[in-house]
Protein backbone atom coordinates (compact mmCIF):
# COMPACT_ATOMS: atom_id res chain seq x y z
CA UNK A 1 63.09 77.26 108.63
CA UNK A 2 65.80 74.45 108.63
CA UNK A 3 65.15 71.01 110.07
CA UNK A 4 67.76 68.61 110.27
CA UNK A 5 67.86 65.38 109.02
CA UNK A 6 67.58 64.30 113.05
CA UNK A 7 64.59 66.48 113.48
CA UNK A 8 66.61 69.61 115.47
CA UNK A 9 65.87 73.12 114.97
CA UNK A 10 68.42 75.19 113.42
CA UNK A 11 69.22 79.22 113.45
CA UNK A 12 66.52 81.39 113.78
CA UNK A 13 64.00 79.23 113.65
CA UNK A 14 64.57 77.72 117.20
CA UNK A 15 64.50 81.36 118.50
CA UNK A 16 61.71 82.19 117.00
CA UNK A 17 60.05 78.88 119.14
CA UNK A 18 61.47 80.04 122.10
CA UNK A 19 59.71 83.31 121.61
CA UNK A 20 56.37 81.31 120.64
CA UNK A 21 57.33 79.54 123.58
CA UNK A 22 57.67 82.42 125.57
CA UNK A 23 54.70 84.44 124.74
CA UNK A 24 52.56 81.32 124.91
CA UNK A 25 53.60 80.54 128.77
CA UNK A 26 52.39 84.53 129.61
CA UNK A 27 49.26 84.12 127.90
CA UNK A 28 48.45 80.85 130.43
CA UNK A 29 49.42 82.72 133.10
CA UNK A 30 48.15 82.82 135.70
CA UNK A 31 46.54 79.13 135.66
CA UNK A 32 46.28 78.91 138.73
CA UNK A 33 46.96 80.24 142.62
CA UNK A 34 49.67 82.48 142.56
CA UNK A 35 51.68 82.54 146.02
CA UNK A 36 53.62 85.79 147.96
CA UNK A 37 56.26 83.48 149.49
CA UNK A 38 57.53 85.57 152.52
CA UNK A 39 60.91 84.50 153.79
CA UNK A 40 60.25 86.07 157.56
CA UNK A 41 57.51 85.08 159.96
CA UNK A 42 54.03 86.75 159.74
CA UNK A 43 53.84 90.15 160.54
CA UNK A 44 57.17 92.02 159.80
CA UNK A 45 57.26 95.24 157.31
CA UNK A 46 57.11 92.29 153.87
CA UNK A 47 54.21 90.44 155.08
CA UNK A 48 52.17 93.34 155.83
CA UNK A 49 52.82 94.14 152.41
CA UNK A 50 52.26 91.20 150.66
CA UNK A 51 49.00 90.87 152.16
CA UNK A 52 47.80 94.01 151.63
CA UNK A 53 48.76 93.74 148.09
CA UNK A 54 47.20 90.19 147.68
CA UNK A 55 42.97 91.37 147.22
CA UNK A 56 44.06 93.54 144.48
CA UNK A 57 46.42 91.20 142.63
CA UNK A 58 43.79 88.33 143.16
CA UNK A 59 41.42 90.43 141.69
CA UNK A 60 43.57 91.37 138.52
CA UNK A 61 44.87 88.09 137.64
CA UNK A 62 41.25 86.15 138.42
CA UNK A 63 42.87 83.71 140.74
CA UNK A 64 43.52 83.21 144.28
CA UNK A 65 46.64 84.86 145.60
CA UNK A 66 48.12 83.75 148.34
CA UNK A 67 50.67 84.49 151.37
CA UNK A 68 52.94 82.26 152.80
CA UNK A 69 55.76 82.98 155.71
CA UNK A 70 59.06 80.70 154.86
CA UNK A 71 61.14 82.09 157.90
CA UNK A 72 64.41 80.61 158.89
CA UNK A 73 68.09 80.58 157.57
CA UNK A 74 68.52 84.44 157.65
CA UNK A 75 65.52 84.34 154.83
CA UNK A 76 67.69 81.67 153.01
CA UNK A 77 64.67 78.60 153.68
CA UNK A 78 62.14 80.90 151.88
CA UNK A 79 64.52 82.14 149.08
CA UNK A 80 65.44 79.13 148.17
CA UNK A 81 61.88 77.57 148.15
CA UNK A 82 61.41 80.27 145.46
CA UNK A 83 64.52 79.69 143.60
CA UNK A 84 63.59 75.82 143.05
CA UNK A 85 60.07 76.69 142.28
CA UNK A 86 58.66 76.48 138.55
CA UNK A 87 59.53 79.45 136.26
CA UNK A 88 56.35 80.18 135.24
CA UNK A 89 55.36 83.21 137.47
CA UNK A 90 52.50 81.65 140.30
CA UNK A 91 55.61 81.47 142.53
CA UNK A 92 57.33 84.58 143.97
CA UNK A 93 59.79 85.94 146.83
CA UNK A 94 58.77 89.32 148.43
CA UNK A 95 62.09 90.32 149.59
CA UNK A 96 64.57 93.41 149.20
CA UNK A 97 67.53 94.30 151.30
CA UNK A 98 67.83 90.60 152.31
CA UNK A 99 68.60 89.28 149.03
CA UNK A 100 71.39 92.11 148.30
CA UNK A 101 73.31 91.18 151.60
CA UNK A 102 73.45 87.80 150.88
CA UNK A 103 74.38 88.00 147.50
CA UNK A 104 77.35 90.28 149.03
CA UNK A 105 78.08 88.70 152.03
CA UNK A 106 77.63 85.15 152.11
CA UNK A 107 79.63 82.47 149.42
CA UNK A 108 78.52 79.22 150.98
CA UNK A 109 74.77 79.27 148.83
CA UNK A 110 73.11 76.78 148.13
CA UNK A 111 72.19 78.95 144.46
CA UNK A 112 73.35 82.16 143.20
CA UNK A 113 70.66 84.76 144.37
CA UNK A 114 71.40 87.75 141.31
CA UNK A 115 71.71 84.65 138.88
CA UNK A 116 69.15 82.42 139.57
CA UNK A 117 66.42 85.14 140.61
CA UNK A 118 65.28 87.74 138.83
CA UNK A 119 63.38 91.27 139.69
CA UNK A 120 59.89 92.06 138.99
CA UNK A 121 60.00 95.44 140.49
CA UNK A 122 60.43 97.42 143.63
CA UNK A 123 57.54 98.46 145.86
CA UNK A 124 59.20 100.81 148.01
CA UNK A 125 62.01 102.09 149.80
CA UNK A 126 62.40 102.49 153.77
CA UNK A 127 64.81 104.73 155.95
CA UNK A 128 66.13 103.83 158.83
CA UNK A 129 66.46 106.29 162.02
CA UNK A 130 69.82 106.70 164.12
CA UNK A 131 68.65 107.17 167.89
CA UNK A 132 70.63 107.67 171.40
CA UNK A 133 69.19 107.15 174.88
CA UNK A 134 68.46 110.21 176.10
CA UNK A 135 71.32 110.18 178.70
CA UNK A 136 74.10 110.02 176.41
CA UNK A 137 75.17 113.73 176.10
CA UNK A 138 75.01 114.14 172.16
CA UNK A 139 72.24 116.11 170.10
CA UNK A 140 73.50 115.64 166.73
CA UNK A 141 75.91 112.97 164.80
CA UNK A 142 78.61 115.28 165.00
CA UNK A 143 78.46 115.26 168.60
CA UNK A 144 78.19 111.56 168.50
CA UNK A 145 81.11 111.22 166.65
CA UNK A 146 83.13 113.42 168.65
CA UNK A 147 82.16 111.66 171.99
CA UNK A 148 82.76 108.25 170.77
CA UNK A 149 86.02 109.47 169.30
CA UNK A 150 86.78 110.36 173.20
CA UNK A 151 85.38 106.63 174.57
CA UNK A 152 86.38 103.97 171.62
CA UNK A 153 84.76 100.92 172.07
CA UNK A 154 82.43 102.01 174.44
CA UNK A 155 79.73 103.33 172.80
CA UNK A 156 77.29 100.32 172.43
CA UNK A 157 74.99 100.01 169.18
CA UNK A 158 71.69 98.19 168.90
CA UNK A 159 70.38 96.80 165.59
CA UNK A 160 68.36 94.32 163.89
CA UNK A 161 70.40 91.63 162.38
CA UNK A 162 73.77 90.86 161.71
CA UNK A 163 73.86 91.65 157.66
CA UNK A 164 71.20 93.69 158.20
CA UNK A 165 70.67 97.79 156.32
CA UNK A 166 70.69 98.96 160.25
CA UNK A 167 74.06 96.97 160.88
CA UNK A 168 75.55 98.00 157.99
CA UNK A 169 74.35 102.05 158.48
CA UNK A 170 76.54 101.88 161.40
CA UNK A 171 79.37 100.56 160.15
CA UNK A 172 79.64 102.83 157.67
CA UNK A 173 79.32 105.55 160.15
CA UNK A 174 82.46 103.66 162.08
CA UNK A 175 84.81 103.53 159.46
CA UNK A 176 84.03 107.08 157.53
CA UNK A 177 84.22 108.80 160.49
CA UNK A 178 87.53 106.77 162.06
CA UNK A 179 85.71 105.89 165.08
CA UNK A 180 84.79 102.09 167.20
CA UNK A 181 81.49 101.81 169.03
CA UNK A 182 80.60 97.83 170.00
CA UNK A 183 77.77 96.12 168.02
CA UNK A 184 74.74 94.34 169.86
CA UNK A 185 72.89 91.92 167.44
CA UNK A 186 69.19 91.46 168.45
CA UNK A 187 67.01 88.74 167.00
CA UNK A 188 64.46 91.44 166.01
CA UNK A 189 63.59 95.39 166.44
CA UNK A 190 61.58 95.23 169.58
CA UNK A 191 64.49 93.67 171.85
CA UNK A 192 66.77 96.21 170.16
CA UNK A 193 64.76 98.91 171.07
CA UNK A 194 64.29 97.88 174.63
CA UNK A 195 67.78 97.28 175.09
CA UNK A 196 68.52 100.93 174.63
CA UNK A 197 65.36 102.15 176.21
CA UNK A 198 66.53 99.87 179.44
CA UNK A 199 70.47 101.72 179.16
CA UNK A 200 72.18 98.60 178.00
CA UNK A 201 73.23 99.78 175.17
CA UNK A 202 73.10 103.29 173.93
CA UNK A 203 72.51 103.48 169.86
CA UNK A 204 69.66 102.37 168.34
CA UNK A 205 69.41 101.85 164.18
CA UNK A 206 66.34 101.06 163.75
CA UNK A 207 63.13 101.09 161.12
CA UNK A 208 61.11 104.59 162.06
CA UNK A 209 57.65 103.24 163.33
CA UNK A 210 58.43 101.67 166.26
CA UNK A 211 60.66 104.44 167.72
CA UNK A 212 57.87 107.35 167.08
CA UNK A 213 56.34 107.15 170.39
CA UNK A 214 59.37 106.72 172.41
CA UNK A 215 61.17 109.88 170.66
CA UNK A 216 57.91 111.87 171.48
CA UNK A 217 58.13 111.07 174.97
CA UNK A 218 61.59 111.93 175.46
CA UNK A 219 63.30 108.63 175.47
CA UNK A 220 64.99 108.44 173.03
CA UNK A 221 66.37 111.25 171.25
CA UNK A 222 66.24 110.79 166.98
CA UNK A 223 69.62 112.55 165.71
CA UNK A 224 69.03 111.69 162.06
CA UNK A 225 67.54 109.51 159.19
CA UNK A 226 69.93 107.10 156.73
CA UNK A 227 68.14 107.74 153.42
CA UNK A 228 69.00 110.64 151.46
CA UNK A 229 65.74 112.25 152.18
CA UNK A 230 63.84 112.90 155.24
CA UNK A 231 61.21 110.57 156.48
CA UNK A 232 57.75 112.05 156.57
CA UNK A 233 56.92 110.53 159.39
CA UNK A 234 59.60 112.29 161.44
CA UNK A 235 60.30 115.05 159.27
CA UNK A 236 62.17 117.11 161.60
CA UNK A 237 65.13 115.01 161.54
CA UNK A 238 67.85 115.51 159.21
CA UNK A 239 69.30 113.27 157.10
CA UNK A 240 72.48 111.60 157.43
CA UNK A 241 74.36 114.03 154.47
CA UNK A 242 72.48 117.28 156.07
CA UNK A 243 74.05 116.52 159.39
CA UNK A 244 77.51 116.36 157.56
CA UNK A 245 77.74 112.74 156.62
CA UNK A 246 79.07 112.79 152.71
CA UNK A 247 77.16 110.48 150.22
CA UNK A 248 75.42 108.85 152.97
CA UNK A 249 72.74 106.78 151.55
CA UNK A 250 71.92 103.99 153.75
CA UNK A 251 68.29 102.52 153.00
CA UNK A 252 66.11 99.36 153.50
CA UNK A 253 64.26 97.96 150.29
CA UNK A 254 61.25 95.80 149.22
CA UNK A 255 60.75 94.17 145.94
CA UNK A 256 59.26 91.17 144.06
CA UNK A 257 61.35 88.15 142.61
CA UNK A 258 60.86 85.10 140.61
CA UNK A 259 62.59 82.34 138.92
CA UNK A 260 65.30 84.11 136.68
CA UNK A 261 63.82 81.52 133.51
CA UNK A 262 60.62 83.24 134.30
CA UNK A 263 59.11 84.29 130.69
CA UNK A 264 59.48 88.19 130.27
CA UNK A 265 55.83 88.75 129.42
CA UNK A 266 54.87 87.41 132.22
CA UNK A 267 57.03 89.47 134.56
CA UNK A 268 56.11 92.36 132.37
CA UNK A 269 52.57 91.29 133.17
CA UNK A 270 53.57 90.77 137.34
CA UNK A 271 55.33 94.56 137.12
CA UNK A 272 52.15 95.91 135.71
CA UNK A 273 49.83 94.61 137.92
CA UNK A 274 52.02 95.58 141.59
CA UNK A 275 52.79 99.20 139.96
CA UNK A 276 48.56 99.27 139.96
CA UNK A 277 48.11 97.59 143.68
CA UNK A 278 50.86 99.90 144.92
CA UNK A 279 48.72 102.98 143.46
CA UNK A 280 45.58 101.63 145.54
CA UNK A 281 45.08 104.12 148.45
CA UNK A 282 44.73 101.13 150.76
CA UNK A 283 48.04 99.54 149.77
CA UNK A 284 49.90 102.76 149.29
CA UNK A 285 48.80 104.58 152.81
CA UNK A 286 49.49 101.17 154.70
CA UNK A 287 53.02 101.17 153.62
CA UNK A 288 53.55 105.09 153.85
CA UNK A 289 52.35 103.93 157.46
CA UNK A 290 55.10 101.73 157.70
CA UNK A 291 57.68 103.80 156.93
CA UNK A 292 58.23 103.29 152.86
CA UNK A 293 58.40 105.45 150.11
CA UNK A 294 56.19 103.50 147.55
CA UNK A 295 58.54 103.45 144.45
CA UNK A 296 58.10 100.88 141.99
CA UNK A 297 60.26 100.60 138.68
CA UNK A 298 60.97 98.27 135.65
CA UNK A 299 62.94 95.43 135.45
CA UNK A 300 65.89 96.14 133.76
CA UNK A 301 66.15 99.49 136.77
CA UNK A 302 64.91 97.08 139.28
CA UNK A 303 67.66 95.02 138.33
CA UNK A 304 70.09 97.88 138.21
CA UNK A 305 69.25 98.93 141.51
CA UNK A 306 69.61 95.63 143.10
CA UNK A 307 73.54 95.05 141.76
CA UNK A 308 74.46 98.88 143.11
CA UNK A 309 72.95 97.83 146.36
CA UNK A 310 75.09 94.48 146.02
CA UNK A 311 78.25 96.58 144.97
CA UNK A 312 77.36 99.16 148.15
CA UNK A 313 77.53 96.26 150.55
CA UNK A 314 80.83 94.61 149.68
CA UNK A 315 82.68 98.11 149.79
CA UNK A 316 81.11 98.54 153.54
CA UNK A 317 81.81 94.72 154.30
CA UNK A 318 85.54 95.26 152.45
CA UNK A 319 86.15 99.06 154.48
CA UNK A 320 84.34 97.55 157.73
CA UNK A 321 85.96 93.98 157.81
CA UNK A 322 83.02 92.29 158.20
CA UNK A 323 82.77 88.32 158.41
CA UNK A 324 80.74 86.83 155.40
CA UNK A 325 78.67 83.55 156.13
CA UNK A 326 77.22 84.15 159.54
């Protein structure tokens, strides 16, 4: 070990402190309550997760675990409170798609999401479901394409949030198939829904759950899922590549984040414990319920995942011509 005359650590020794460091910070943790910070109000798809995950996290760490909702700012109030929080693993983001659209979409941030947050892991992945009123004369995308081809422009589209996976499924639908159908921005999925249940508009992208009963009953008609496989809660529609869209890969995503200076052990430690909850029957069934495929991952794939989803954005956005900080 060298010491300078001044007292500073030189070489390997001050890595080798970092590492102590390090590996000293896991072992503490967790010291204390560990919160689920939420960035959308109580319960939407993350916050039923987060606090059906909570118990069995609780229970593994010893200490209270906690959920709070941060809503606001297009998630950006919550994300941030997580980003300024102390990298030390009791504070975390339970976000997904969110965090890859801003990061490719929006410059004006107050912090650099893929920089200054790091993954922990994914819990799951969710498809989203392509619906018409039942009026509109179409049965499958082809047909949708081919009619709006015949009425650009007029074709109205309901989704969820500007940004948003269900915005951005239907933009890539617009500009790979050459055709224009008008976008409707809803604050959430229930006025989206009832928009196109009511006539005034007549595409709905939406998650799968809410839709169920209304497809059953005849009003709305499903014509296919984004993800590249079928849902299995509506397994009899096709995907958007089996009903002849190429590459087509359009889904929603949930994961867990922390402070990028976050010690690795202890994320290690965060991954481990998730991967476990997810496994629980209570945990897993809720969010098959919900419409996710329960697939959690490690952190450097987690992290690998999130920057393809970044990269799949920006060449929509770029293609699409979409406006970055709404």
């Amino acid at each position: 070990m060298k010491i300078t005359a001044g007292g500073v650590v030189r070489g390997g020794a001050a890595a080798w402190l970092l590492a102590a460091s390090s590996w000293a910070a896991a072992q503490a943790f967790p010291s204390k309550t560990v919160r689920l910070v939420v960035p959308f109000a109580a319960g939407g798809s993350n916050d039923v997760v987060a606090r059906a995950m909570a118990p069995a996290l609780s229970q593994a760490f010893g200490q209270s675990v906690v959920v709070e909702n941060r809503p606001g700012g297009n998630t950006l109030i919550g994300t941030e409170a997580v980003v300024r929080s102390p990298a030390d693993g009791h504070t975390v983001l339970i976000a997904g798609f969110t965090m890859a659209s801003m990061t490719a979409l929006r410059t004006k941030l107050p912090f650099e999401p893929l920089r200054e947050l790091a993954g922990i892991t994914r819990l799951g992945t969710q498809p989203f479901v392509l619906s018409v009123h039942p009026s509109l004369p179409v049965k499958s995308i082809a047909e949708l394409v081919a009619l709006a081809r015949t009425r650009p422009s007029q074709l109205v589209y309901a989704v969820n949030g500007y940004g948003s996976a269900q915005h951005l499924s239907g933009e890539l639908l617009k500009f790979r198939n050459g055709i224009d159908m008008r976008l409707v921005v809803f604050p959430g999925g229930a006025p989206s829904t009832v928009a196109v249940l009511g006539g005034h508009a007549s595409v709905l992208i939406s998650t799968v759950v809410p839709i169920l009963q209304h497809v059953a009953s005849g009003k709305l008609r499903a014509l296919a899922v984004t993800s590249a496989v079928r849902s299995s809660l509506i397994k009899d529609v096709p995907t958007m590549m089996e009903a002849g869209q190429k590459d087509f890969d359009m889904s929603g995503a949930m994961g867990v984040f922390a402070p990028a200076a976050t010690p690795r052990p202890t994320m290690e430690r965060f991954n481990a414990e998730v991967t476990r909850a997810l496994a629980l029957p209570e945990v897993r069934d809720g969010m098959l319920r919900d419409g996710f495929v329960v697939s959690p991952i490690g952190l450097a794939e987690f992290d690998a995942f999130m920057r393809a989803k970044v990269k799949q954005i920006q060449m929509i956005a770029k293609a699409a011509n979409l406006k970055t900080d709404y």
